[in-house]
Structure formats: structure tokens, C-alpha cells
Protein backbone atom coordinates (compact mmCIF):
# COMPACT_ATOMS: atom_id res chain seq x y z
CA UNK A 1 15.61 -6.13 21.15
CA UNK A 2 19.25 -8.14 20.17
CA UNK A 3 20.91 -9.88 22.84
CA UNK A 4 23.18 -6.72 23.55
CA UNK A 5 20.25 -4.88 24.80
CA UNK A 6 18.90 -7.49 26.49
CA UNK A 7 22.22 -7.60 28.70
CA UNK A 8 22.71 -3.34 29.08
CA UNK A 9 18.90 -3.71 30.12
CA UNK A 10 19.28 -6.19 32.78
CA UNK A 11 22.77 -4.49 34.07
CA UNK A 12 20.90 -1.29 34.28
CA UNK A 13 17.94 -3.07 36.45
CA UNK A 14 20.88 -4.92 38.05
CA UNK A 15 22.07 -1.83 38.97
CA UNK A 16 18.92 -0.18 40.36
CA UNK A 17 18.48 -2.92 42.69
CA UNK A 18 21.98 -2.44 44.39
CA UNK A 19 21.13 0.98 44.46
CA UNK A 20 18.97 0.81 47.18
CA UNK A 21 21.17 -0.81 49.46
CA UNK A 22 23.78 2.33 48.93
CA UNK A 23 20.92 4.72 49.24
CA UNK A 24 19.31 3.45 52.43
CA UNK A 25 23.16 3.46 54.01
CA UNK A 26 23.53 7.64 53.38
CA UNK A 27 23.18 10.20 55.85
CA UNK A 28 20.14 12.09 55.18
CA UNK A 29 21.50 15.76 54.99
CA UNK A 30 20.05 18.50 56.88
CA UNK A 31 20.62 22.21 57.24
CA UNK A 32 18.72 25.04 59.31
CA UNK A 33 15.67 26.76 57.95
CA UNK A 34 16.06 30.28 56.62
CA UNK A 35 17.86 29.54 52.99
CA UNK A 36 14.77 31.68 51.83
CA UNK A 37 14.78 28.93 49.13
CA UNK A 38 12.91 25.92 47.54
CA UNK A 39 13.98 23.32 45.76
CA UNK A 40 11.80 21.07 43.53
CA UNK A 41 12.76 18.01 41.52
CA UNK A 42 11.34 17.07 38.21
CA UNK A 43 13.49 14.79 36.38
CA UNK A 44 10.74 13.50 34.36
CA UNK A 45 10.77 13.43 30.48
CA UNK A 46 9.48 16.02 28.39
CA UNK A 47 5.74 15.04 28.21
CA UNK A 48 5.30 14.41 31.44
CA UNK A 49 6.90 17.64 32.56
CA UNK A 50 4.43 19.54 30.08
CA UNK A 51 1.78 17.93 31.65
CA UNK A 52 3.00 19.06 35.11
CA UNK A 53 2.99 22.80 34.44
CA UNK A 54 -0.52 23.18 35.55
CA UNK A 55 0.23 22.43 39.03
CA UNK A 56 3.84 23.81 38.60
CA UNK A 57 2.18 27.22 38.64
CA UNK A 58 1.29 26.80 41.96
CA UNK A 59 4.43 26.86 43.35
CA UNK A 60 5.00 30.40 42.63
CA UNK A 61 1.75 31.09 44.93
CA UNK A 62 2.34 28.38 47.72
CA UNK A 63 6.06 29.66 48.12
CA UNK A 64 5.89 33.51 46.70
CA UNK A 65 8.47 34.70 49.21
CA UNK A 66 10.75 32.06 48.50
CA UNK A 67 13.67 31.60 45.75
CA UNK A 68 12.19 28.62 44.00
CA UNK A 69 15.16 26.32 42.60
CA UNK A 70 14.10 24.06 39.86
CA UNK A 71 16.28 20.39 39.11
CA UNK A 72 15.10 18.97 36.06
CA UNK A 73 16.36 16.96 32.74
CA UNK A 74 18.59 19.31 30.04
CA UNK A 75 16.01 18.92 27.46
CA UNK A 76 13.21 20.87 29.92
CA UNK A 77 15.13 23.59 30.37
CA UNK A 78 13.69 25.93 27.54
CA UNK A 79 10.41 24.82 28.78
CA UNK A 80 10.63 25.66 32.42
CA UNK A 81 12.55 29.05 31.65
CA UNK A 82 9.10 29.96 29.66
CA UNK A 83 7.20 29.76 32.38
CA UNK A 84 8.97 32.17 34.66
CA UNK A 85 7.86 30.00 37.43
CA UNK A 86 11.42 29.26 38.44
CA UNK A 87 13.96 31.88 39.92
CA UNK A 88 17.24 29.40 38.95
CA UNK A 89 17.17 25.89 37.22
CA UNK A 90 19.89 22.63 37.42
CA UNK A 91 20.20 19.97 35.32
CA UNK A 92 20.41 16.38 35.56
CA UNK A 93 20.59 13.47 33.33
CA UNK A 94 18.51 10.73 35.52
CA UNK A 95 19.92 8.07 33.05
CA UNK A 96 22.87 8.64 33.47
CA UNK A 97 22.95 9.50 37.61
CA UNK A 98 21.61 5.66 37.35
CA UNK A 99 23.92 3.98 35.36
CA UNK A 100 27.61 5.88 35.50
CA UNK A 101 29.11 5.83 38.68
CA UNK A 102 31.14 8.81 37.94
CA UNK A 103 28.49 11.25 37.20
CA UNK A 104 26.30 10.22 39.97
CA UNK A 105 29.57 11.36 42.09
CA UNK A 106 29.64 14.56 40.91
CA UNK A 107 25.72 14.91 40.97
CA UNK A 108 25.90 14.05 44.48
CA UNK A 109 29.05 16.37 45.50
CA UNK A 110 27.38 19.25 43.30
CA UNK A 111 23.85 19.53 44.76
CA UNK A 112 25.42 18.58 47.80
CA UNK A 113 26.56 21.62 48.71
CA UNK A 114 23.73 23.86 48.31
CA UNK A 115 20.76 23.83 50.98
CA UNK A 116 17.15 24.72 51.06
CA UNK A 117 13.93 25.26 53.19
CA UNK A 118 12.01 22.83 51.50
CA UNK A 119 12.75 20.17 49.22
CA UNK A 120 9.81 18.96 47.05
CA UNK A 121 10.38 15.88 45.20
CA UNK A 122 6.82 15.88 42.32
CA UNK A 123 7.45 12.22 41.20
CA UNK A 124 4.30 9.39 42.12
CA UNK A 125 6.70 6.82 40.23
CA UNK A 126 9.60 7.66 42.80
CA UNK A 127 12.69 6.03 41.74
CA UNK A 128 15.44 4.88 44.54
CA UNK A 129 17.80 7.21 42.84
CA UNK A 130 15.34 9.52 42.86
CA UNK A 131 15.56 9.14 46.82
CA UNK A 132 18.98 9.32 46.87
CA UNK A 133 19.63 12.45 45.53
CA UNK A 134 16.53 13.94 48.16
CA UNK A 135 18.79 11.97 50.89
CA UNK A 136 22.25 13.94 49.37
CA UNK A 137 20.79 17.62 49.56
CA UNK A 138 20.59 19.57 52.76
CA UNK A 139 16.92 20.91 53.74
CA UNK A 140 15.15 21.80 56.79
CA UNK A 141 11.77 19.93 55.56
CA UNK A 142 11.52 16.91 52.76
CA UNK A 143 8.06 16.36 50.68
CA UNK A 144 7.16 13.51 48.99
CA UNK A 145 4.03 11.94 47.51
CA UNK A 146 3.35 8.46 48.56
CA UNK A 147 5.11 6.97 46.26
CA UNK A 148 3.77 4.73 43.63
CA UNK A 149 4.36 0.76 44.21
CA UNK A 150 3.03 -1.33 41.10
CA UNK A 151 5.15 -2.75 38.61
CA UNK A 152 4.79 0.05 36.46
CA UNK A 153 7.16 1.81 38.68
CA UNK A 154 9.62 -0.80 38.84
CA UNK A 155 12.28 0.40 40.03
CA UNK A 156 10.45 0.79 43.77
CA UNK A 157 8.74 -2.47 43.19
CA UNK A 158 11.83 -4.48 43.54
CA UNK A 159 12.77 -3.13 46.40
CA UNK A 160 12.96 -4.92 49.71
CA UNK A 161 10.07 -4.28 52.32
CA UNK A 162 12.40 -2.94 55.14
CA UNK A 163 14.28 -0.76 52.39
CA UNK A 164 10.87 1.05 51.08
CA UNK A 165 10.71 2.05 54.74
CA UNK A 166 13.81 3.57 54.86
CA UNK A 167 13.55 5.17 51.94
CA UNK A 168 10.30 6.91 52.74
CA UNK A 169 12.04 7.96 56.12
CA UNK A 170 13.78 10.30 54.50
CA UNK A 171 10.92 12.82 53.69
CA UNK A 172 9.16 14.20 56.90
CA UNK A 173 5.77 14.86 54.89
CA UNK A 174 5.01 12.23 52.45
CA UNK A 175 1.28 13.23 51.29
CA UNK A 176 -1.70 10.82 50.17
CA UNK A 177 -2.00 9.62 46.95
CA UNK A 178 -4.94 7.79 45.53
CA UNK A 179 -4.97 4.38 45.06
CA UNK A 180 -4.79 2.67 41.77
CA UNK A 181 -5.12 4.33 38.20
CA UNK A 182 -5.22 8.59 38.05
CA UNK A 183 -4.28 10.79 35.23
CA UNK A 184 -1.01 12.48 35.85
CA UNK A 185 -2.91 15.54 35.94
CA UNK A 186 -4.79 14.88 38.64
CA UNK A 187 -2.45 13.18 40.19
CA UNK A 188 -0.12 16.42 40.45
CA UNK A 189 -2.93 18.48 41.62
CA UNK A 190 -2.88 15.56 44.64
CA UNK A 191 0.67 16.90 45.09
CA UNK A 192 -0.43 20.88 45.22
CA UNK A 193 -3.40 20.34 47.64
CA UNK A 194 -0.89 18.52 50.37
CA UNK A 195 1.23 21.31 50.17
CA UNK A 196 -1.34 23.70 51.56
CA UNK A 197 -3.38 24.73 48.79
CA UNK A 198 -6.54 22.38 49.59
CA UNK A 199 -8.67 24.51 47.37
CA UNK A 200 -6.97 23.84 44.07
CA UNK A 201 -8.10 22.08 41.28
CA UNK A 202 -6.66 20.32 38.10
CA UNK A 203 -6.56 21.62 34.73
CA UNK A 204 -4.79 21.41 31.19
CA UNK A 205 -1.21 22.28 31.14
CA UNK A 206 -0.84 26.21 29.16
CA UNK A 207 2.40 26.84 27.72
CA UNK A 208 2.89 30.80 26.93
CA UNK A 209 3.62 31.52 23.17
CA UNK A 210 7.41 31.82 22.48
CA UNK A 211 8.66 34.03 19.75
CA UNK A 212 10.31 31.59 16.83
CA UNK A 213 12.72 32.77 14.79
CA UNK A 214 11.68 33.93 11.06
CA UNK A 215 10.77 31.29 8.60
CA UNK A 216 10.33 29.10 11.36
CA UNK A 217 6.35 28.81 11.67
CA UNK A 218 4.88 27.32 8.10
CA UNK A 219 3.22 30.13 5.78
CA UNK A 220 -0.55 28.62 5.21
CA UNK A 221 -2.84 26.39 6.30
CA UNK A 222 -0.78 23.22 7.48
CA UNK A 223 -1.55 19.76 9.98
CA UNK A 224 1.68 17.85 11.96
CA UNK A 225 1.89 14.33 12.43
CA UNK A 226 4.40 12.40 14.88
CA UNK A 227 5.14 9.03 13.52
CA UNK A 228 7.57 8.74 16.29
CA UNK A 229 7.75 7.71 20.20
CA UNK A 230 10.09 7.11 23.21
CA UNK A 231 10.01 3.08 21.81
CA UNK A 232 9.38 1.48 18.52
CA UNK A 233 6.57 -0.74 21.14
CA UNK A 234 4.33 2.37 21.06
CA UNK A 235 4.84 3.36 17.53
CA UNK A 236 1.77 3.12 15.13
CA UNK A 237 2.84 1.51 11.48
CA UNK A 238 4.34 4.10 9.26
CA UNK A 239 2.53 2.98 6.44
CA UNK A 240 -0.63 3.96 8.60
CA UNK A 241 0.57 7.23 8.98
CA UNK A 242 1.68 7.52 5.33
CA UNK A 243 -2.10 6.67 4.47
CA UNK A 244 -3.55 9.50 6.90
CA UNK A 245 -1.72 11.97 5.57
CA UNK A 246 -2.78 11.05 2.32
CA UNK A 247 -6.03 11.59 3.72
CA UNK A 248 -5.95 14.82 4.90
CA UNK A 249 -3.82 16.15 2.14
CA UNK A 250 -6.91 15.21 -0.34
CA UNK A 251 -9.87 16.24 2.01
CA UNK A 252 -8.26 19.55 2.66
CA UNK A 253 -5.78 20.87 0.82
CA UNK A 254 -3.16 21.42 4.06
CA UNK A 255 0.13 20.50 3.88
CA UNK A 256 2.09 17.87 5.60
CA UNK A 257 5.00 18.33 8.04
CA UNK A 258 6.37 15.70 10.11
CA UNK A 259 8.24 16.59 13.56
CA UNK A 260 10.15 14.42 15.66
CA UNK A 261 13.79 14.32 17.11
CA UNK A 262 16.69 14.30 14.56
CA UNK A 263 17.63 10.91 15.72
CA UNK A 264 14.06 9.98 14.08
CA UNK A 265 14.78 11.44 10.88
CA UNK A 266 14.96 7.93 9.29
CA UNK A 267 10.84 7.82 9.63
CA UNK A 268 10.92 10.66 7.28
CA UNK A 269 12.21 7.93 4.48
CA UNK A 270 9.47 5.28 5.58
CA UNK A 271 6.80 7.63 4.94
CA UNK A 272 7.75 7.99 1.22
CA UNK A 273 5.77 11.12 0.89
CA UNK A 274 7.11 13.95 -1.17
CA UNK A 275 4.05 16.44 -0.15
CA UNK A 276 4.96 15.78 3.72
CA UNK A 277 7.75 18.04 4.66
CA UNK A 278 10.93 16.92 6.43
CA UNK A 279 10.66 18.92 9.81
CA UNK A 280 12.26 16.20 11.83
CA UNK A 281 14.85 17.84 14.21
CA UNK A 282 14.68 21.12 12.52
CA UNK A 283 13.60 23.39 15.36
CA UNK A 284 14.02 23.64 19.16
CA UNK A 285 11.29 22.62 21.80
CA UNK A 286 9.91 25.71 22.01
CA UNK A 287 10.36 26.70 18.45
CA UNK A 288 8.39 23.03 17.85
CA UNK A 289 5.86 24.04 20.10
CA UNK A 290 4.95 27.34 17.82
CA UNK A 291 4.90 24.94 14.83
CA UNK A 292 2.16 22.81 17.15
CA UNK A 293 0.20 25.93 18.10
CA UNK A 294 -0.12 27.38 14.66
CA UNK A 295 -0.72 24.10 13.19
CA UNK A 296 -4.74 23.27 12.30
CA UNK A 297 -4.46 19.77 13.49
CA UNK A 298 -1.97 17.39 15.02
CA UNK A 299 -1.62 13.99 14.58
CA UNK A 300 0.64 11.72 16.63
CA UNK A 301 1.54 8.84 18.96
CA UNK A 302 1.52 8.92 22.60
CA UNK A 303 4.79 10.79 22.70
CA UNK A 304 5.53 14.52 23.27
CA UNK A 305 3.82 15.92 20.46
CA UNK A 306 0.40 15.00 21.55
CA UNK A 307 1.38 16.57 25.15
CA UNK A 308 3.06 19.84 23.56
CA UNK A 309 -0.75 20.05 21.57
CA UNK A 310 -2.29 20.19 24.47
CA UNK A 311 -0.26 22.77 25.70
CA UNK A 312 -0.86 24.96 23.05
CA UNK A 313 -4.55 23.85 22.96
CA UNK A 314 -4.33 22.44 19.26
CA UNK A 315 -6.61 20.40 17.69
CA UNK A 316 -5.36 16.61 17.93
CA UNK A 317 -5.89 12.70 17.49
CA UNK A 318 -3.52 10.50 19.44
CA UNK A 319 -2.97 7.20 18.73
CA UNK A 320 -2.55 5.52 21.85
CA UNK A 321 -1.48 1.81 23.46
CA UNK A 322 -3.26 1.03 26.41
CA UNK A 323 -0.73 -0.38 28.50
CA UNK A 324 -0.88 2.25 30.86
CA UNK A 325 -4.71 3.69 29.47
CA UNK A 326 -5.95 6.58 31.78
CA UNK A 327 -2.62 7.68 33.43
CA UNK A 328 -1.16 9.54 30.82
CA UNK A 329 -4.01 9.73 28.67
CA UNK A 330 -6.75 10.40 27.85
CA UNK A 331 -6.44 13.68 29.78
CA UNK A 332 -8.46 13.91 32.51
CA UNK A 333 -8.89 17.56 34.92
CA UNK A 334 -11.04 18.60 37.86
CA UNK A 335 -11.15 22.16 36.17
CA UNK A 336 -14.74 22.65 33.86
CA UNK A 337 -13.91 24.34 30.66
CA UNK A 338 -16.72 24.47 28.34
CA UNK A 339 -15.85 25.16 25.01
CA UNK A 340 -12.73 26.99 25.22
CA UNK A 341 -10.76 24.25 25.17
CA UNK A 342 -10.12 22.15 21.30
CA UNK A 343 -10.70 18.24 20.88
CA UNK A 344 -7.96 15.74 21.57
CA UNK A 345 -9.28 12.20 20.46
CA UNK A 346 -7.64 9.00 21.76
CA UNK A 347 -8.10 6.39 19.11
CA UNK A 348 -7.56 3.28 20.99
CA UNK A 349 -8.20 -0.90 20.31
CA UNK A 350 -10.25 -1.58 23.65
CA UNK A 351 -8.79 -4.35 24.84
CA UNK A 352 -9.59 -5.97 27.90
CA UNK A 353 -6.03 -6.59 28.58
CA UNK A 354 -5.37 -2.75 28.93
CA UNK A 355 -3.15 -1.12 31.54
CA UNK A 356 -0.91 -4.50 31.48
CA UNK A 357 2.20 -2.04 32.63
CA UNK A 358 0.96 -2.98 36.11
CA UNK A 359 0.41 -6.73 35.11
CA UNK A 360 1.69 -9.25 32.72
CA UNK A 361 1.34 -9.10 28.89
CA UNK A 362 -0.81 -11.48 26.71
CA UNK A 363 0.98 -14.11 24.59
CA UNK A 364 -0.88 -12.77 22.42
CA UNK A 365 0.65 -9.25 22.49
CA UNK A 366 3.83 -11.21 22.91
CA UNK A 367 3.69 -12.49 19.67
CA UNK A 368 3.07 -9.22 18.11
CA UNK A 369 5.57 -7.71 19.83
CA UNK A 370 8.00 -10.36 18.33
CA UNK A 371 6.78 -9.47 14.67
CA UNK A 372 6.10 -6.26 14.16
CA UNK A 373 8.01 -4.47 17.41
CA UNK A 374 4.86 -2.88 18.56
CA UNK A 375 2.56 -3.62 21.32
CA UNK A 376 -0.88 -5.26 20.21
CA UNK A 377 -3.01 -2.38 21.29
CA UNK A 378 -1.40 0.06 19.30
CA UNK A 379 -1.25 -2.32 16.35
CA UNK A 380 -5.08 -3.18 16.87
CA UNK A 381 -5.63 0.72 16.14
CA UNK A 382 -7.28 1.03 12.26
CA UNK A 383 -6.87 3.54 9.90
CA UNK A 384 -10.71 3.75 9.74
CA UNK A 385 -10.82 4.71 13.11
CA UNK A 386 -8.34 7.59 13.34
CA UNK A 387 -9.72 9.18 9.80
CA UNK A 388 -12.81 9.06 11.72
CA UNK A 389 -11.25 11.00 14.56
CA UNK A 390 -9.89 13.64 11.59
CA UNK A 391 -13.26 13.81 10.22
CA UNK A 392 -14.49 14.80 13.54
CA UNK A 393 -12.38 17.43 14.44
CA UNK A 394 -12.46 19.00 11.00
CA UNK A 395 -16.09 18.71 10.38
CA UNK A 396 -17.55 18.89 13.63
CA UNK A 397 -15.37 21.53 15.10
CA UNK A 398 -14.77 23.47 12.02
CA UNK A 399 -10.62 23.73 12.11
């Protein structure tokens, strides 16, 4: 990171910290009940949004009479409209509501004026603006999970003692969560049972098949590989993905494509691979998610496309940092499938130092870091071990 993102990273901090000091001095707006409507905010990225869909079913049953409102991030929308679980869906760039004053006005005014029943907010890593838009929109009844106070959520770890109490003052419910480490699956189904449906358990995320448009979907018998991620710190060497595909090009005769966003398009270069094809920013999420579910075998970092593969219930091996091991994967489900459901394999170093997103990093990982731009653990990964994952799936499962 140069010195200019250094700076626009400690503003943005800077300006989640004064944040809660604006928050905690709002009204906290009421209205009557008898809306007839819900409102639930999700303003979470896209793989954690796939993996919510399994409790975001729910909702539909826990509030059937209700018009259920839906306030999540633009590029969800296509996702949460396939679900049918929502009877109207907002927008919101949390980014941006956090760092330009302007927008967060207009946010604020906006969603201000409509009112609801219920508010749910789904988050376990509640952020203080996260509070302050619950605090800005009318309801009879607010819901929150106990929210989530470890450094890896640090925007509510730097927050002042008294000011966490105030914060959580604005929900009337805010329902148990389970200390320390839970997968995210589990951890929504935490959300579900405090609602009222104490019977339900966990289970992998389904996302309904979506009609592409022609030419879309690959003819034959083809494997995906995301050499991408959210940051270049969880992003396996390309070379190491070059070699893979290699690998499974020559063992079985599928072709290549790698997917990503188009802003990632430059990876496509790195991998120097005429037989992998250029699908980076080609389709739409959905569209991408056929590509996934028709695929024989998808290969990626911890990033969307291992998320959208379990969605589809795709064969897949994920290479994954463990700086936050067992909350976002592996997945992990209260639900008993059997054999209905295909393999995802987490290759992974094993490092004792794993889950350091609640702790401090090794100056050993901080020297990595400093070389290559990746965190240790997913550098420690071998291309031995994930061609041994591919071997698996293809031999033992017979893709």
C-alpha cells in the first residue's frame, strides 16, 4: 500500500470513529405499528450475502403476512430479486454512506421517510453506521444480534464503552450470539431462531437457476478458476494458478475459463495462458452464477466465486488464508445432507497463527506481506496440495 492509501485509509477509520459520536446524538425514530411491513438490512458484500440466503428464506415464513422490504448493496440486487423472498428492494452503497458526507445525507433523508413494523438489522460485525441508519428509520420494534466486538469488526471495537451502550439502545431486542469463532452460516441461523423460529436449523445457501442469455453458458465439458479477491493480501500467486490449470487442462481435457470482475481483467495477462479463456467481466452475477453451476469444477480464492459454487452446489477447491479460518470458511451447517451435496476443499497452510484478524500478525507474515503483497498463509498454500484437492474431487467423486 503507497503512502496515499495509507492516508485515505486512516481518514476513512478517522472518520468512523467520529461517527459514533454523531450517531449516539440522533433521535432514534419511531412510528406506530401497523405499516404491514418489514424492513431488513443487508449491506454486506456479495459472498457474504450468498451465504445468508439460507436463513434469508426464513423471513418469508417468520413474516408471511408482512411486505418484506429488503436494503442491501447495488451489486446484490439481481441476487435478492432471484429469490423472490423480497416484496421491494433499496440500495445502498455502505462505502460510500461512510465516507461522503453528502450521500449519507440523502441516505438518511431517503429511508427516513418511510416506516416499518419491524426493522431487522442481519449484521454480527455491526458497524456504527450501520447503527445509524437503524437509528434514522422509523419502526415500531428494532432487532439486532449482539453485535460482534473483536478487532475483526473494527469499526465497533474502537468505540468508546459508554457509546457501545448507546448504540445497542437503539434496538429493543438484541438476540444472543455465541461467543468467539462461528461460521457465518451458523451464525445467521442464530439470527432466525431469535426471531421466533427456535426450531430452525442451518444449511448451505441454494440459489435458483437463472435463465442466461444464449451463448452465454460454455458448450462442453469446462472447469473455472478465480485468480482474483476483494485484496491482493488474499490472492494466491498467479503463476500458481497458471500451473493448475495446466494441470487440469492435461489430466482432463476441459477447458479453462477465468471469471472475475472487469476491473481484474489485468490477471487474465499474468496467467499467460492461451487455452484459458478471457471470461473476466463478461457476464452479470447471475449470468456468472450459470457459468459456476454448469461448470465441472471450480477453482478459486476465498472470494465470491467459491461462495456463488456453493450456491449452485458445484464441485470446488478454495484456496484459503486463515486469518479469519472457520468464519467464512470452511462451511460449516447444522442441516445433515448426506451425499446430495458436492465437495468443496479448503486447501489451507495450518498455521498456528491462524484467525490473526482478531489478533496481531506475525513479523513473519509481515515480512511477506511486504514482498509479495499476500498474507503468509495464503502464500504457505502449495501447488501440490491443491492438485491434490483436484485429484480428489475428480477421481474420488467422479465429476
Amino acid at each position: 500500500m503507497g503512502v496515499k492509501g495509507k492516508i485515505d485509509k486512516l481518514l476513512r477509520w478517522g472518520k468512523i470513529w467520529l461517527a459514533q459520536f454523531a450517531t449516539v446524538k440522533m433521535s432514534n425514530a419511531r412510528c406506530k405499528a401497523g405499516t404491514g411491513k418489514v424492513l431488513v438490512i443487508k449491506s454486506d458484500a456479495i459472498g457474504d450475502f450468498l451465504i445468508w440466503l439460507d436463513s434469508a428464506k426464513e423471513l418469508r415464513e417468520l413474516y408471511k403476512d408482512k411486505r418484506i422490504v429488503l436494503i442491501c448493496s447495488s451489486p446484490c440486487v439481481d441476487i435478492a430479486e432471484s429469490t423472490g423472498y423480497f416484496d421491494e428492494i433499496q440500495t445502498l452503497n455502505i462505502r460510500k454512506f461512510e465516507g461522503d458526507a453528502a450521500y449519507r445525507r440523502e441516505i438518511l433523508r431517503q429511508f427516513g421517510n418511510l416506516s416499518f413494523d419491524v426493522l431487522i438489522q442481519t449484521a454480527f460485525s455491526r458497524t456504527v453506521h450501520m447503527d445509524m441508519l437503524a437509528a434514522a428509520i422509523p419502526a415500531a420494534q428494532k432487532i439486532a444480534l449482539v453485535s460482534d466486538e473483536s478487532r475483526t469488526n473494527l469499526s465497533r471495537y474502537i468505540v468508546t464503552k459508554s457509546n457501545k451502550k448507546k448504540l445497542d439502545s437503539i434496538y429493543d431486542k438484541l438476540i444472543p450470539a455465541t461467543d468467539g469463532w462461528l461460521m457465518e452460516v451458523k451464525r445467521n441461523g442464530e439470527l432466525i431462531r431469535g426471531l421466533g423460529k427456535s426450531d430452525f436449523q442451518s444449511g448451505m445457501p441454494v440459489l435458483k437457476p437463472y435463465d442466461a442469455a444464449d451463448g452465454i453458458i460454455p458448450k462442453g465439458d469446462y472447469f473455472v478458476i478465480f485468480p482474483g479477491a476483494s485484496t491482493p493480501k488474499k490472492m494466491w500467486a498467479i503463476h500458481n494458478f497458471a500451473q493448475i490449470a495446466d494441470y487440469v487442462c492435461e489430466k482432463t481435457g476441459w477447458r479453462a475459463y477465468a471469471c472475475g470482475s472487469r476491473e481484474e481483467q489485468v490477471l487474465y495477462e499474468r496467467l499467460n495462458r492461451p487455452q484459458i479463456v478471457d471470461y473476466f467481466g463478461k457476464t452479470t452475477l447471475m449470468e456468472l452464477a450459470e457459468v459456476i453451476r454448469h461448470a465441472k469444477l471450480v477453482i478459486s480464492n476465498d472470494t465470491s466465486g467459491i461462495h456463488f459454487a456453493a450456491a449452485v452446489n458445484t464441485p470446488s477447491v478454495c484456496i484459503l488464508g486463515e486469518y479469519n479460518y472457520g468464519r467464512f470458511l470452511p462451511y460449516d451447517y447444522d442441516r445433515e445432507y448426506g451425499s446430495e451435496l458436492k465437495p468443496m476443499i479448503v486447501c489451507h497452510a495450518g498455521m498456528d497463527c491462524k484467525r490473526c484478524a482478531a489478533g496481531k500478525m506475525t513479523s513473519e507474515c509481515n515480512a511477506c506481506m511486504a514482498s509479495t503483497g499476500r498474507y503468509l498463509c495464503v502464500d504457505k498454500v502449495t501447488v501440490s496440495q491443491v492438485k491434490e484437492a483436484v485429484d480428489r474431487i475428480i477421481n474420488t467423486y467422479e465429476v
